[in-house]
N, C-alpha and C. Protein backbone atom coordinates (compact mmCIF):
# COMPACT_ATOMS: atom_id res chain seq x y z
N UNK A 1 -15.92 20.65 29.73
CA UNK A 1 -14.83 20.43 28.78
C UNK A 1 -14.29 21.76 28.25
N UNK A 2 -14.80 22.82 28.75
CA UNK A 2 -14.13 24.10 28.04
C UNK A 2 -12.71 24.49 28.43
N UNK A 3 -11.90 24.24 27.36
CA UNK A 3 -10.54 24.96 27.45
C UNK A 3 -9.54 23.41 26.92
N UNK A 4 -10.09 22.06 27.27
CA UNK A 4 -10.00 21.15 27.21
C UNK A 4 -9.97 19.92 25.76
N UNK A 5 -9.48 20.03 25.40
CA UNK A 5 -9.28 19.28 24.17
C UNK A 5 -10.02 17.96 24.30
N UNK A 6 -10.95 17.78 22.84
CA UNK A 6 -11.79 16.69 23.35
C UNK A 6 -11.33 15.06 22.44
N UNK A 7 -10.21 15.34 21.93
CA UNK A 7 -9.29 13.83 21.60
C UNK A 7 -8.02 14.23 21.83
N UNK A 8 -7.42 13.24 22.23
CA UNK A 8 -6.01 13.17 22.20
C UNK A 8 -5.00 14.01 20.89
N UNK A 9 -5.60 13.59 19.63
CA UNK A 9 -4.74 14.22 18.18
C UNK A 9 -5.51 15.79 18.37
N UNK A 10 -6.13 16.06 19.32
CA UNK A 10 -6.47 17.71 19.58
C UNK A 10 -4.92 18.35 19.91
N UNK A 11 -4.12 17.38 20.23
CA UNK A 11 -3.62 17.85 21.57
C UNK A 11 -1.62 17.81 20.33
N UNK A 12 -1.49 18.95 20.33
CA UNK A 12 0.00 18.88 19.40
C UNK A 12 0.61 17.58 19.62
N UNK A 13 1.14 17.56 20.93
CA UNK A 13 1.95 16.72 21.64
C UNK A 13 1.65 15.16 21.49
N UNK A 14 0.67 14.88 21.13
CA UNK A 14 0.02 13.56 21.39
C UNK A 14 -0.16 13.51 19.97
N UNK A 15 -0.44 14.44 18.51
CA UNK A 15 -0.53 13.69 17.75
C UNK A 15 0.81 13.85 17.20
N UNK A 16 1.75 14.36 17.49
CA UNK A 16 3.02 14.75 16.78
C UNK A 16 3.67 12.85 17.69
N UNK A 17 3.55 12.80 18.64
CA UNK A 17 3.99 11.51 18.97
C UNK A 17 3.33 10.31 18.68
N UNK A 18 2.45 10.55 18.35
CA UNK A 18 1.72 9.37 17.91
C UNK A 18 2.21 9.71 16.17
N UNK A 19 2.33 10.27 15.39
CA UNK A 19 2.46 10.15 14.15
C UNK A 19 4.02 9.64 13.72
N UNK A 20 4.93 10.22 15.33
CA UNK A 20 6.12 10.07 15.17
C UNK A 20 6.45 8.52 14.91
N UNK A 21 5.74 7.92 16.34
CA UNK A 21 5.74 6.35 16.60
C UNK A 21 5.16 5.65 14.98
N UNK A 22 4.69 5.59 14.72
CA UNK A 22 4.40 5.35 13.30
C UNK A 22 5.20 5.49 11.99
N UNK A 23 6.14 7.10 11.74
CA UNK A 23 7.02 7.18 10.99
C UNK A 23 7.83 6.25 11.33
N UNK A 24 8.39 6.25 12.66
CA UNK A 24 9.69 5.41 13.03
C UNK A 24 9.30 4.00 12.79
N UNK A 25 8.40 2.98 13.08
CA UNK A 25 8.42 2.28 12.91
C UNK A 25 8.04 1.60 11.38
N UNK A 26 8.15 2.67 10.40
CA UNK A 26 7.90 2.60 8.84
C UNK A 26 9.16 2.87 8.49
N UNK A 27 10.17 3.63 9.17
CA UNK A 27 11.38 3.10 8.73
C UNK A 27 12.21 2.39 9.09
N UNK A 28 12.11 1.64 10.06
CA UNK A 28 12.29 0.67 11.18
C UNK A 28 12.19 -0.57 10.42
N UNK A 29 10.99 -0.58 9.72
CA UNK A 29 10.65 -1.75 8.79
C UNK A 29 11.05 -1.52 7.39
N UNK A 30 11.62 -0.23 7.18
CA UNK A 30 12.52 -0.21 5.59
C UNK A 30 13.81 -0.30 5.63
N UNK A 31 14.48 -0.16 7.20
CA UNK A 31 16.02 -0.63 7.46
C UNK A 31 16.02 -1.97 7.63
N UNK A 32 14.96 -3.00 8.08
CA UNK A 32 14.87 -3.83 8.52
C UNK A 32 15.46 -4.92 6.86
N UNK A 33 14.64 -4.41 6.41
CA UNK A 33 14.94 -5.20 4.81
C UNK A 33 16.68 -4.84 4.68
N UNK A 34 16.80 -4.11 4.89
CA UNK A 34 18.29 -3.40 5.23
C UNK A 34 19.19 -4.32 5.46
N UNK A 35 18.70 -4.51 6.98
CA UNK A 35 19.71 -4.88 7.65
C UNK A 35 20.06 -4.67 9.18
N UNK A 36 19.58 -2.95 9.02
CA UNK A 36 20.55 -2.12 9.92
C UNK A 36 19.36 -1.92 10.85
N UNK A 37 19.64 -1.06 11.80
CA UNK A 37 18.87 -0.01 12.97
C UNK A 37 18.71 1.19 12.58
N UNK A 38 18.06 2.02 12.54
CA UNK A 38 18.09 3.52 12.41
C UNK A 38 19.34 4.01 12.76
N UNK A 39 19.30 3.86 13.91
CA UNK A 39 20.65 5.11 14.51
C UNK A 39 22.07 4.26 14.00
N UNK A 40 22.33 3.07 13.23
CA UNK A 40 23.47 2.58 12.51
C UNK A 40 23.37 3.13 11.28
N UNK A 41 22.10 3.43 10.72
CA UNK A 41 22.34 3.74 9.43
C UNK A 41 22.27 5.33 9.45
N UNK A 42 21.76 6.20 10.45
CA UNK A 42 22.29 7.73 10.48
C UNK A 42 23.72 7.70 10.64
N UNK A 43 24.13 6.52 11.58
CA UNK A 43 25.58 6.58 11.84
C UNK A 43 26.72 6.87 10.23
N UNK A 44 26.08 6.11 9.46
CA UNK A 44 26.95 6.02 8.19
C UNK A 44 26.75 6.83 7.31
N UNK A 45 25.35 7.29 7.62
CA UNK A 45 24.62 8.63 6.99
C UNK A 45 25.89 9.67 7.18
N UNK A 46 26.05 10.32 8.68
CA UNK A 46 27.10 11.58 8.84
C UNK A 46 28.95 10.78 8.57
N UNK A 47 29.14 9.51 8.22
CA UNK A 47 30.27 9.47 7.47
C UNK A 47 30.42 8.84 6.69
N UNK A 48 28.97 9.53 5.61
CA UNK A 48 29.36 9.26 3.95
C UNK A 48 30.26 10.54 3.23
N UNK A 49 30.48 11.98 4.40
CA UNK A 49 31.19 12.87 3.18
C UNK A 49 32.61 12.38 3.66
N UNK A 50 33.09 11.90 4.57
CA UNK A 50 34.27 11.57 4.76
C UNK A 50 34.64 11.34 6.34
N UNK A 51 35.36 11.57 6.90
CA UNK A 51 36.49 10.62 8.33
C UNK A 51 36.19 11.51 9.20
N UNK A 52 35.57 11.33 10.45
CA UNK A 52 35.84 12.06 11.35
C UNK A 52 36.09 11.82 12.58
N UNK A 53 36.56 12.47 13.97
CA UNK A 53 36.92 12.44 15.06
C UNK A 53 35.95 11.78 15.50
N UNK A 54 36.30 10.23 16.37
CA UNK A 54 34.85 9.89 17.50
C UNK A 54 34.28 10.58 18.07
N UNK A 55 34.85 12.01 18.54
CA UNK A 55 34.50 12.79 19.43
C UNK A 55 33.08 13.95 18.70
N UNK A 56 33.80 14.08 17.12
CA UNK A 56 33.20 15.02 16.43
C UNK A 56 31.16 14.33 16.00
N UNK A 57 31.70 13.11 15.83
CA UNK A 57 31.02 12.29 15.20
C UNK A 57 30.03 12.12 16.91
N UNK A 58 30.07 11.94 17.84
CA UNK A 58 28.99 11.86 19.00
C UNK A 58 28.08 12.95 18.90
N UNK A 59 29.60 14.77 19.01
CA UNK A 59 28.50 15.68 19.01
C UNK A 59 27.37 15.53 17.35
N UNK A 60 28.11 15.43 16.18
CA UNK A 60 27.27 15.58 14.97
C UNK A 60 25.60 14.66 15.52
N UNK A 61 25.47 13.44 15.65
CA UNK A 61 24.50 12.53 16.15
C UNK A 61 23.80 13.07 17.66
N UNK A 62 24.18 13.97 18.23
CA UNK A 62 23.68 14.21 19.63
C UNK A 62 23.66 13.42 20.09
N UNK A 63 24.34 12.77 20.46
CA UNK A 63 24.10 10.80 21.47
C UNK A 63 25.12 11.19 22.32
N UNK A 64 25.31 10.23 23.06
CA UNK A 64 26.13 10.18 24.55
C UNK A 64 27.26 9.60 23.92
N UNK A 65 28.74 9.99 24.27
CA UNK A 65 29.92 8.86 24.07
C UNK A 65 29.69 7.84 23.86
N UNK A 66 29.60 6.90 25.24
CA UNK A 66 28.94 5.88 25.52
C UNK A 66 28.45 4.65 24.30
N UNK A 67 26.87 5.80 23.88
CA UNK A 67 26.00 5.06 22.99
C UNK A 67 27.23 5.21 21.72
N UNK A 68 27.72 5.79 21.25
CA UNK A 68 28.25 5.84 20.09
C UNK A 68 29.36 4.51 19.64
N UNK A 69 29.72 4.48 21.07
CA UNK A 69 30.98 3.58 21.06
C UNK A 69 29.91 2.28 20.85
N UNK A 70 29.03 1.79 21.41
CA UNK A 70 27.98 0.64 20.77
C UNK A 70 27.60 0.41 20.02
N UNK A 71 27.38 1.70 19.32
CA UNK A 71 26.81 2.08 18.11
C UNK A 71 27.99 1.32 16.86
N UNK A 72 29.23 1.90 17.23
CA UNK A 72 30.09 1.64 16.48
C UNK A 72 31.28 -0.17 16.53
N UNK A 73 30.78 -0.27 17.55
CA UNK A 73 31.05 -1.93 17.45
C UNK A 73 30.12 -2.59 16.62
N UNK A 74 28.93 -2.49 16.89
CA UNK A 74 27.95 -3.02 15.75
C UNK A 74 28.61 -2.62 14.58
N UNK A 75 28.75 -1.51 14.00
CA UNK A 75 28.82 -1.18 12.67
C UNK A 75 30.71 -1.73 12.40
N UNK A 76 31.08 -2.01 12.99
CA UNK A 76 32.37 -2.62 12.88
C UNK A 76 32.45 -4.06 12.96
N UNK A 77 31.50 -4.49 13.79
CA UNK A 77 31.57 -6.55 13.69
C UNK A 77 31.07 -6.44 12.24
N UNK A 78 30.36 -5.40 12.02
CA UNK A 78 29.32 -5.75 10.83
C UNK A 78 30.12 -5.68 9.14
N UNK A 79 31.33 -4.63 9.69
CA UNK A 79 32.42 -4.11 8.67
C UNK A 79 31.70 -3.26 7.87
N UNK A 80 31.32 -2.71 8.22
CA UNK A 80 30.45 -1.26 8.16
C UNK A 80 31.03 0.00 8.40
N UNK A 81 31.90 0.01 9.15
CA UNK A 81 33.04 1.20 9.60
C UNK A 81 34.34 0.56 9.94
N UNK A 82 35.11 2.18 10.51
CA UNK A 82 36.23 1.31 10.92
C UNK A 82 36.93 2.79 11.80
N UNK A 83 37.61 2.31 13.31
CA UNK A 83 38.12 3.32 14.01
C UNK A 83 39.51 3.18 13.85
N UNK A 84 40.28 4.02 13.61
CA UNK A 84 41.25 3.79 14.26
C UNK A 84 42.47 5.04 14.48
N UNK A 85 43.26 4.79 15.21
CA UNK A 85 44.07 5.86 15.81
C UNK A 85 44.55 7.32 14.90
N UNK A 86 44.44 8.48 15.58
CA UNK A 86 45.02 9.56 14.79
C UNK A 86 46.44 9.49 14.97
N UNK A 87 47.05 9.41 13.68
CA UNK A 87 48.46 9.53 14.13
C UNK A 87 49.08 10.24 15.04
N UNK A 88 48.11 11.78 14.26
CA UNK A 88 48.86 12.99 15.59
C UNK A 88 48.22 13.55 16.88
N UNK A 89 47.41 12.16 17.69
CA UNK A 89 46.93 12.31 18.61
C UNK A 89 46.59 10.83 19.06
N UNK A 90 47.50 10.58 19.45
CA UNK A 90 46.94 9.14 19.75
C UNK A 90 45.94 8.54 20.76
N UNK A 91 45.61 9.39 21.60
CA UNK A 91 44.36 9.53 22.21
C UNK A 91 43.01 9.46 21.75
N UNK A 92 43.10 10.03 20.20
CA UNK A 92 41.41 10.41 19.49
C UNK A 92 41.08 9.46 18.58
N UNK A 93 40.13 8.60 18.12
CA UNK A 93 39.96 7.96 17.44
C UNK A 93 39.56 8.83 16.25
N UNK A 94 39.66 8.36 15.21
CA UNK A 94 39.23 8.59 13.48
C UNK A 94 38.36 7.32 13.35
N UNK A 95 36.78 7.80 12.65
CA UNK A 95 36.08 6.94 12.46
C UNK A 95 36.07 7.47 10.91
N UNK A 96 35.66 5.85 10.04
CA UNK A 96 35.23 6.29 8.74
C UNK A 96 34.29 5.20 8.15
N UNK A 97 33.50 5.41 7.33
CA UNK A 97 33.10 4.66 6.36
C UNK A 97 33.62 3.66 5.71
N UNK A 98 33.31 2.68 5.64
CA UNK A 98 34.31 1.10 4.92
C UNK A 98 33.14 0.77 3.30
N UNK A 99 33.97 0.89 2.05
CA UNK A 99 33.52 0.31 1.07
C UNK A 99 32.36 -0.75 1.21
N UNK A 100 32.02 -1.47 2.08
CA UNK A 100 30.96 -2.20 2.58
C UNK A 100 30.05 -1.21 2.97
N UNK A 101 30.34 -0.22 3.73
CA UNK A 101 29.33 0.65 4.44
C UNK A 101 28.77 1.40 3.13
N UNK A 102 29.49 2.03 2.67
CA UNK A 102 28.97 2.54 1.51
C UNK A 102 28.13 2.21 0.61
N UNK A 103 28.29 0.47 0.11
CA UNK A 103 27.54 -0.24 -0.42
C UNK A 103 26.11 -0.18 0.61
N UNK A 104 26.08 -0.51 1.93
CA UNK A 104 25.10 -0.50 2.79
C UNK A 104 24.31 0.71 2.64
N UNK A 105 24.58 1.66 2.42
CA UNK A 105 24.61 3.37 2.96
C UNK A 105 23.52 3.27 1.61
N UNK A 106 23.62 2.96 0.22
CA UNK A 106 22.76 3.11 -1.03
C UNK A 106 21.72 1.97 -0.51
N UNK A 107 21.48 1.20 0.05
CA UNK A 107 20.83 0.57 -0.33
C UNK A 107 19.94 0.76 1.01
N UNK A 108 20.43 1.93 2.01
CA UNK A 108 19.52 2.20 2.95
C UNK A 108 18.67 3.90 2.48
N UNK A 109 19.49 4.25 1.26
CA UNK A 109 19.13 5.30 0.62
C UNK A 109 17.76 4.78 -0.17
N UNK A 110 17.89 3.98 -0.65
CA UNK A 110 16.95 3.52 -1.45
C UNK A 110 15.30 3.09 -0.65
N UNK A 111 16.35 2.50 -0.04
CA UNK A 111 14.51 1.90 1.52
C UNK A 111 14.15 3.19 1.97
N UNK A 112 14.64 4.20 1.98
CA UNK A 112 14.11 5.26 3.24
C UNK A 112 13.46 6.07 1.90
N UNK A 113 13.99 6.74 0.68
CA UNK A 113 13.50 7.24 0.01
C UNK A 113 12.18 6.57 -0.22
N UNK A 114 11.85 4.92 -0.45
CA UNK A 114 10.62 4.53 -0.77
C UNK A 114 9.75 4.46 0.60
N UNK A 115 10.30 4.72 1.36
CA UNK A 115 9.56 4.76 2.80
C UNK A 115 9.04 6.37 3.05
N UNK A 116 10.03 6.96 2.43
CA UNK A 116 9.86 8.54 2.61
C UNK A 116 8.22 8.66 1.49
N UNK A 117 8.68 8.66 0.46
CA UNK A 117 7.35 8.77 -1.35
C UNK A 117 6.47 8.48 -0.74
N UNK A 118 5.95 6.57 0.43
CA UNK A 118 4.94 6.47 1.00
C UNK A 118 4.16 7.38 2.39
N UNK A 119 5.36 7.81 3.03
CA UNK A 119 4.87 8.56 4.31
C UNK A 119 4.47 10.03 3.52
N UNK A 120 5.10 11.11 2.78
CA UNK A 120 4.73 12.40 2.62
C UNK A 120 4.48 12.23 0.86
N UNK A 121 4.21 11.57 0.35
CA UNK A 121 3.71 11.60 -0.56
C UNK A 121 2.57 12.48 -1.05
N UNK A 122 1.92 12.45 -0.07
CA UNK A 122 0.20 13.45 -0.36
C UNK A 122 1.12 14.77 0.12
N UNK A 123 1.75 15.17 0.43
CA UNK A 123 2.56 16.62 0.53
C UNK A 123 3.66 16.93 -0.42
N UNK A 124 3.05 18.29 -1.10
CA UNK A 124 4.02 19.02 -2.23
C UNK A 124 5.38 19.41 -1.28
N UNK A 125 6.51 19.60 -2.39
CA UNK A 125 7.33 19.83 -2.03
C UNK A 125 7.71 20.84 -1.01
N UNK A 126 6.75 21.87 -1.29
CA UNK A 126 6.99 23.08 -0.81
C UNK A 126 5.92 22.64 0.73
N UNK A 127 5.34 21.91 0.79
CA UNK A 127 4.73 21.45 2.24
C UNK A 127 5.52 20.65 3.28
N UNK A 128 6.56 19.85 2.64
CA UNK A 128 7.64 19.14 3.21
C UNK A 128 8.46 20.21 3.58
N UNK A 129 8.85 21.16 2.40
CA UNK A 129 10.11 22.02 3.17
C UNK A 129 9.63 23.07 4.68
N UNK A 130 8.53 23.49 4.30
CA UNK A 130 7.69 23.73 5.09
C UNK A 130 7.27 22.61 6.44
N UNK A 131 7.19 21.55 6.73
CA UNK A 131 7.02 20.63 7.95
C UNK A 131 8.04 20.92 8.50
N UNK A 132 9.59 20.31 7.66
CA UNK A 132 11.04 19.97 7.81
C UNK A 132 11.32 21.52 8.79
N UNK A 133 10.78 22.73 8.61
CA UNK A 133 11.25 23.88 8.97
C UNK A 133 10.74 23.88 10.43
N UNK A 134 9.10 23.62 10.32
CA UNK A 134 8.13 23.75 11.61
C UNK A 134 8.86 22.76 12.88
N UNK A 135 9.59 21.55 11.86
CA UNK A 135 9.52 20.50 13.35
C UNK A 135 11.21 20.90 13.93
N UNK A 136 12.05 21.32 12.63
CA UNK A 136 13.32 22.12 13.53
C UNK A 136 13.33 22.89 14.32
N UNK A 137 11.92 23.41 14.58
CA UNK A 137 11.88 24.72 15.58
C UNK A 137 11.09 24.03 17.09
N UNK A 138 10.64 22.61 16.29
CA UNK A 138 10.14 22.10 17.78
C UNK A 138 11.30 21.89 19.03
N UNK A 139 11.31 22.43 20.44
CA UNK A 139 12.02 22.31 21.09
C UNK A 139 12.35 21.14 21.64
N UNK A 140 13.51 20.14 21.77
CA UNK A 140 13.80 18.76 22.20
C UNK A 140 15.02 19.23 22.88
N UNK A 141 15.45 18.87 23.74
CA UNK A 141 16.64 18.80 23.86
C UNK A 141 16.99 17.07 24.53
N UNK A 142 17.66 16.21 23.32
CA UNK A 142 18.36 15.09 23.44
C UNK A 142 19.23 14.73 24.71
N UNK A 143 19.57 15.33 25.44
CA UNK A 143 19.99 15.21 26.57
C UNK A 143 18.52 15.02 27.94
N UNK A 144 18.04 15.65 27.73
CA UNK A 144 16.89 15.14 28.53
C UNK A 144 16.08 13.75 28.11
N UNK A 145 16.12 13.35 27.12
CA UNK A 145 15.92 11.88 26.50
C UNK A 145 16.35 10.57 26.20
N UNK A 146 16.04 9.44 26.72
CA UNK A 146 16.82 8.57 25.83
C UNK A 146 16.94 8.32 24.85
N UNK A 147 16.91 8.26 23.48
CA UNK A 147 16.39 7.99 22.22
C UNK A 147 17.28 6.32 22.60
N UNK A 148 16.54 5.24 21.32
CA UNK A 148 17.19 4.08 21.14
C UNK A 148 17.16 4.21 19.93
């Protein structure tokens, strides 16, 4: 066994994904009371400061076109958002936030914050800003991944 890690949570990779699978599905189950999906409610997350380009709004989320445009029918049957044409480009869509979404948007603020107090709770502030820093530097690149 020398050189060899003798559990799996030895191993970065395996406990950073295994702890991940666990966060996600703790907020999975605090959107759920929600309503929403994760990636609908980041969706409304990046247009709570205001309106932006479909185009702008894929790169902000790192997702594929594609997923976004799915993304955003849901959040539109749901009246959760709303696309529609740039005047001075009629080619580009303008996505924004709908007074419903907004209402949605607090009350997914509220689940994730009490989901958040339970997950890092035993960590001081200054240990969170500190994780938040360590895991931005972890290398992913979203294009090699599917995320759902």
């Amino acid at each position: 066994m020398d050189g060899m890690a003798a559990l799996p949570t030895d191993r970065l990779g395996f406990l950073l994904s295994f702890r991940g699978e666990l966060t996600g599905a703790r907020l999975r189950a605090a959107l759920g009371v929600v309503g929403l999906h994760p990636r609908n409610a980041m969706t409304l997350m990046q247009l709570a400061p205001g309106a932006m380009s479909q185009r702008e709004l894929a790169a902000a989320m790192e997702v594929d076109p594609s997923q976004l445009v799915a993304i955003l029918n849901e959040l539109e049957s749901e009246g959760l958002a709303e696309r529609r044409r740039d005047p001075a480009d009629r080619r580009r869509h303008i996505v924004e936030i709908t007074p419903a979404g907004t209402e949605a948007l607090e009350r997914v603020d509220s689940a994730v914050s009490a989901a958040e107090r339970e997950l890092f709770g035993d960590l001081t502030e200054a240990e969170q800003v500190l994780l938040r820093g360590l895991l931005d530097r972890v290398v992913v690149d979203p294009a090699h991944h599917e995320c759902g």
